[in-house]
C-alpha atoms as a PDB file:
ATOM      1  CA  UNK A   1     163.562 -86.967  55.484  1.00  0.00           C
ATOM      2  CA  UNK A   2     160.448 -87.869  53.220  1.00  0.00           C
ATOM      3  CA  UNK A   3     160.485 -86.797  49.648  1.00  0.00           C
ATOM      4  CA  UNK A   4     157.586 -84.750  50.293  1.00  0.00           C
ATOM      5  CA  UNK A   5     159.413 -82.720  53.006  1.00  0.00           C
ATOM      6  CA  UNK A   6     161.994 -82.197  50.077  1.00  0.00           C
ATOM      7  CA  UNK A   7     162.330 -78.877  48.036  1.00  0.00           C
ATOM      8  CA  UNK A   8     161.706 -79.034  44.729  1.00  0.00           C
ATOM      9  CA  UNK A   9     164.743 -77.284  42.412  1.00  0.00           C
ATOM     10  CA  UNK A  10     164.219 -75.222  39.866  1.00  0.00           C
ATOM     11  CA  UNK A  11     165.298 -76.849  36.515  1.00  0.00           C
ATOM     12  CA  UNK A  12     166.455 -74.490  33.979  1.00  0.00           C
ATOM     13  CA  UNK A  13     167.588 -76.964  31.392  1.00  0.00           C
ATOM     14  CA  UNK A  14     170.623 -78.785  30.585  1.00  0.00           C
ATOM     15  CA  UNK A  15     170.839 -81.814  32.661  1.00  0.00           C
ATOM     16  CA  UNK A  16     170.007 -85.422  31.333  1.00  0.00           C
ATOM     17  CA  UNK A  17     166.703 -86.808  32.444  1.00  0.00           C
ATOM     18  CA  UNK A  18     166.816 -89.253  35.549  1.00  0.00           C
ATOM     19  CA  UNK A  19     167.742 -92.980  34.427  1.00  0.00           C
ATOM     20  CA  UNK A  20     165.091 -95.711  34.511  1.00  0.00           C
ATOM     21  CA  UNK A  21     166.738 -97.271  37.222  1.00  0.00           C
ATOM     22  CA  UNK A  22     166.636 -93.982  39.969  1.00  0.00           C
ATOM     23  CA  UNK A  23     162.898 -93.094  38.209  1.00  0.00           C
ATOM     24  CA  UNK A  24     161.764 -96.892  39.190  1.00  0.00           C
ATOM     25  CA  UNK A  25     163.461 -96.420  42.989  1.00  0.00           C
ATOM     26  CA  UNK A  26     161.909 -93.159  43.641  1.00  0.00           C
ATOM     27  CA  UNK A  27     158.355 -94.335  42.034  1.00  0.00           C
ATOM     28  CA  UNK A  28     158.837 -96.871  45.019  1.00  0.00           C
ATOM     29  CA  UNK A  29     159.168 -94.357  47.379  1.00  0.00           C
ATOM     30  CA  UNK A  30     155.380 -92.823  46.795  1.00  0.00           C
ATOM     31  CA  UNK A  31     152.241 -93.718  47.939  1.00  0.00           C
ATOM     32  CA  UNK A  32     150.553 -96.482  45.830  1.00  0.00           C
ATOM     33  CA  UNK A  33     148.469 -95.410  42.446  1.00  0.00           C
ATOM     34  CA  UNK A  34     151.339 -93.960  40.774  1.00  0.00           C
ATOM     35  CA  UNK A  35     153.022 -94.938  37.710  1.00  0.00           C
ATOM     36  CA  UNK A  36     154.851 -94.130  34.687  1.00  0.00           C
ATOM     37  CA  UNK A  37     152.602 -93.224  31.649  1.00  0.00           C
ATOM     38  CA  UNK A  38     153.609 -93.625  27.770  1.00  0.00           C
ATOM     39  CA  UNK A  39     155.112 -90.432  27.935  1.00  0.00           C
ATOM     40  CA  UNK A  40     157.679 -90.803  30.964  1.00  0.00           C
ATOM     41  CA  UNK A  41     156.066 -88.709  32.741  1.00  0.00           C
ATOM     42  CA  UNK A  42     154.610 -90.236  36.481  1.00  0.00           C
ATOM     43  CA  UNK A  43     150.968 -89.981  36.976  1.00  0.00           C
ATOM     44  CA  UNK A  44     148.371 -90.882  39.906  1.00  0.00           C
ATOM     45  CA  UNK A  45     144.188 -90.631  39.906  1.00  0.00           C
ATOM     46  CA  UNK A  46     142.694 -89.677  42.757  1.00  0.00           C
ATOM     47  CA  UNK A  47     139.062 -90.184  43.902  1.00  0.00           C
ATOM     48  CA  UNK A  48     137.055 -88.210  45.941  1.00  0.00           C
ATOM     49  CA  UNK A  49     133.143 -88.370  47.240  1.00  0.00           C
ATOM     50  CA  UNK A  50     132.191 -85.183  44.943  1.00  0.00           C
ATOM     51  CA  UNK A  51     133.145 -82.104  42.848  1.00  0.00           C
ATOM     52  CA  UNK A  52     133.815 -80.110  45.620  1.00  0.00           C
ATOM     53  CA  UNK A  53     135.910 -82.031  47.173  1.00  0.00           C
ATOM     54  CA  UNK A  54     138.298 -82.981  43.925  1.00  0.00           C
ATOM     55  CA  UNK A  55     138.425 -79.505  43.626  1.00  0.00           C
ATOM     56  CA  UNK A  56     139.679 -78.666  46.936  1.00  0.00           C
ATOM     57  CA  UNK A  57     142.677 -81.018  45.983  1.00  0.00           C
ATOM     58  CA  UNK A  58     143.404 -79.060  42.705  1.00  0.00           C
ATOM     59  CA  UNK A  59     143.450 -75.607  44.543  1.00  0.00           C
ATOM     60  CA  UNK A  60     145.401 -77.145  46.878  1.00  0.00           C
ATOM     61  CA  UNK A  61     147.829 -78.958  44.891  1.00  0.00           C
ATOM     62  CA  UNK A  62     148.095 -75.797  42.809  1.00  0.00           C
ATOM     63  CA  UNK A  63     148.910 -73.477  45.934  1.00  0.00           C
ATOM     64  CA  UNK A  64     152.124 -75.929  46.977  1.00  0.00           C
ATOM     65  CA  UNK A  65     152.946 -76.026  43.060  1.00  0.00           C
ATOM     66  CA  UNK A  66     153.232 -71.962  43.167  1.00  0.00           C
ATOM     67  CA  UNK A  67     154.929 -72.199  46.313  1.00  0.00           C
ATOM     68  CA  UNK A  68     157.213 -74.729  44.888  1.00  0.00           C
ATOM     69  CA  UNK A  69     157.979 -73.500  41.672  1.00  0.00           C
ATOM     70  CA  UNK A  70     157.387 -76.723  40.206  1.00  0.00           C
ATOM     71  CA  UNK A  71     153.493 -76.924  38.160  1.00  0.00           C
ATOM     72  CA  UNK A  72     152.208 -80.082  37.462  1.00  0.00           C
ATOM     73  CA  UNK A  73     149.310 -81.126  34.855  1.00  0.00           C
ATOM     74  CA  UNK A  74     145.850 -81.286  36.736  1.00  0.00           C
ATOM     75  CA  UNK A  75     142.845 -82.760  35.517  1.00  0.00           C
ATOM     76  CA  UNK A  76     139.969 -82.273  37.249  1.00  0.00           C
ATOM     77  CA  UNK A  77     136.769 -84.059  36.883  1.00  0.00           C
ATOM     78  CA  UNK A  78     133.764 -85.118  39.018  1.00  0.00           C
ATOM     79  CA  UNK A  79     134.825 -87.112  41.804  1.00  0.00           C
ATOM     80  CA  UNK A  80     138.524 -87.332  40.301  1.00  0.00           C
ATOM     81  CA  UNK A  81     141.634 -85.337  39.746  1.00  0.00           C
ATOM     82  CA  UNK A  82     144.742 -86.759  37.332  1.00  0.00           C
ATOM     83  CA  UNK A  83     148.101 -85.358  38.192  1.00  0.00           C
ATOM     84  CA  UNK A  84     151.096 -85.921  35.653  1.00  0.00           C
ATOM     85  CA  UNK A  85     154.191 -84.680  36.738  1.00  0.00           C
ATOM     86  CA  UNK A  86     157.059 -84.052  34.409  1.00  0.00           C
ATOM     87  CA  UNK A  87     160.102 -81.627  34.122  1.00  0.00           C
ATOM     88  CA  UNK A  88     158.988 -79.662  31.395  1.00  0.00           C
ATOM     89  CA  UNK A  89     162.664 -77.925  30.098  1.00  0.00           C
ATOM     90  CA  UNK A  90     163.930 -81.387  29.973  1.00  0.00           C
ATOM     91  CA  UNK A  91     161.172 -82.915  29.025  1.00  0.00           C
ATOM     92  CA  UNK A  92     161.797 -86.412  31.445  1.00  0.00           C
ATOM     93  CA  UNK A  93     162.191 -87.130  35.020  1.00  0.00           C
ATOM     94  CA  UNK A  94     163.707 -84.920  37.586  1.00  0.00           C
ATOM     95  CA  UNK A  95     163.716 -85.770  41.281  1.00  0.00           C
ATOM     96  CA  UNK A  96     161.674 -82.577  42.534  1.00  0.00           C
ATOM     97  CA  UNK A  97     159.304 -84.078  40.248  1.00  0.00           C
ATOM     98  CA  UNK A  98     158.754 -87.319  42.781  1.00  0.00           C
ATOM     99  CA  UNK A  99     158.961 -84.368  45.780  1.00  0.00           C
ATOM    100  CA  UNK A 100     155.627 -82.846  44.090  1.00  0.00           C
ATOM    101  CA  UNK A 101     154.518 -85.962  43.616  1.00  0.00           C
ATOM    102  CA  UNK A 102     154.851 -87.351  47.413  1.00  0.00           C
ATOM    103  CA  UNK A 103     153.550 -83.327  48.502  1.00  0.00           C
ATOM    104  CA  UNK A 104     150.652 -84.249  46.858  1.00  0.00           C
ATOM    105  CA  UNK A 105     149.849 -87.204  48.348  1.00  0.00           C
ATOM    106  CA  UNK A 106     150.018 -85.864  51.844  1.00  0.00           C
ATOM    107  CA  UNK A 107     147.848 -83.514  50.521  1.00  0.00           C
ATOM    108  CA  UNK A 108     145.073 -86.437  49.892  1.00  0.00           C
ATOM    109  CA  UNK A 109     145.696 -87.759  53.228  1.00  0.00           C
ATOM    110  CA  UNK A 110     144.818 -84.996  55.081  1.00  0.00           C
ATOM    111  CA  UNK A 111     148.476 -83.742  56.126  1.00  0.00           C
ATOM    112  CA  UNK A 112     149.180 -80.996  53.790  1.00  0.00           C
END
């Protein structure tokens, strides 16, 4: 099973963030462009032909992040959209966040 056929788990606090180690093995796991920023959190730009079409990714992305339960940071520019994932009640690394992650890249290919 793919990470982005995964369900992403409600976090409600409590639990450590994910160690470097499992953060670095599941960063592996996603399509290229996606890294860990300054802040821990994992992050990937993605480029599209126009407006329009970036912005078809955000309402898209946003739809599967309601479904989910699981909301990341979008920022949407012409041409571009930035998401940054992150478990906000722990404030680190979860792995539902890599599930949103990978969900969103099939959503740039064309499969979500």
């Amino acid at each position: 099973m793919s990470l982005a056929d995964k369900q992403c788990v409600p976090c409600r606090g409590g639990v450590p963030p994910l160690e470097s180690a499992k953060a670095q093995e599941l960063l592996g796991q996603l399509e290229p462009g996606w890294a860990l920023n300054g802040d821990g959190h994992i992050e990937r730009l993605y480029e599209f032909k126009d407006f329009a079409e970036a912005l078809d990714f955000v309402n898209k992305v946003g739809a599967i992040a309601e479904q989910e339960g699981h909301h990341p940071d979008l920022y949407l520019a012409w041409g571009r959209c930035k998401v940054e994932i992150w478990t906000h009640k722990i404030r680190g690394l979860t792995e539902s966040d890599f599930y949103l992650a990978a969900k969103a890249d099939r959503v740039f290919t064309g499969h979500g």
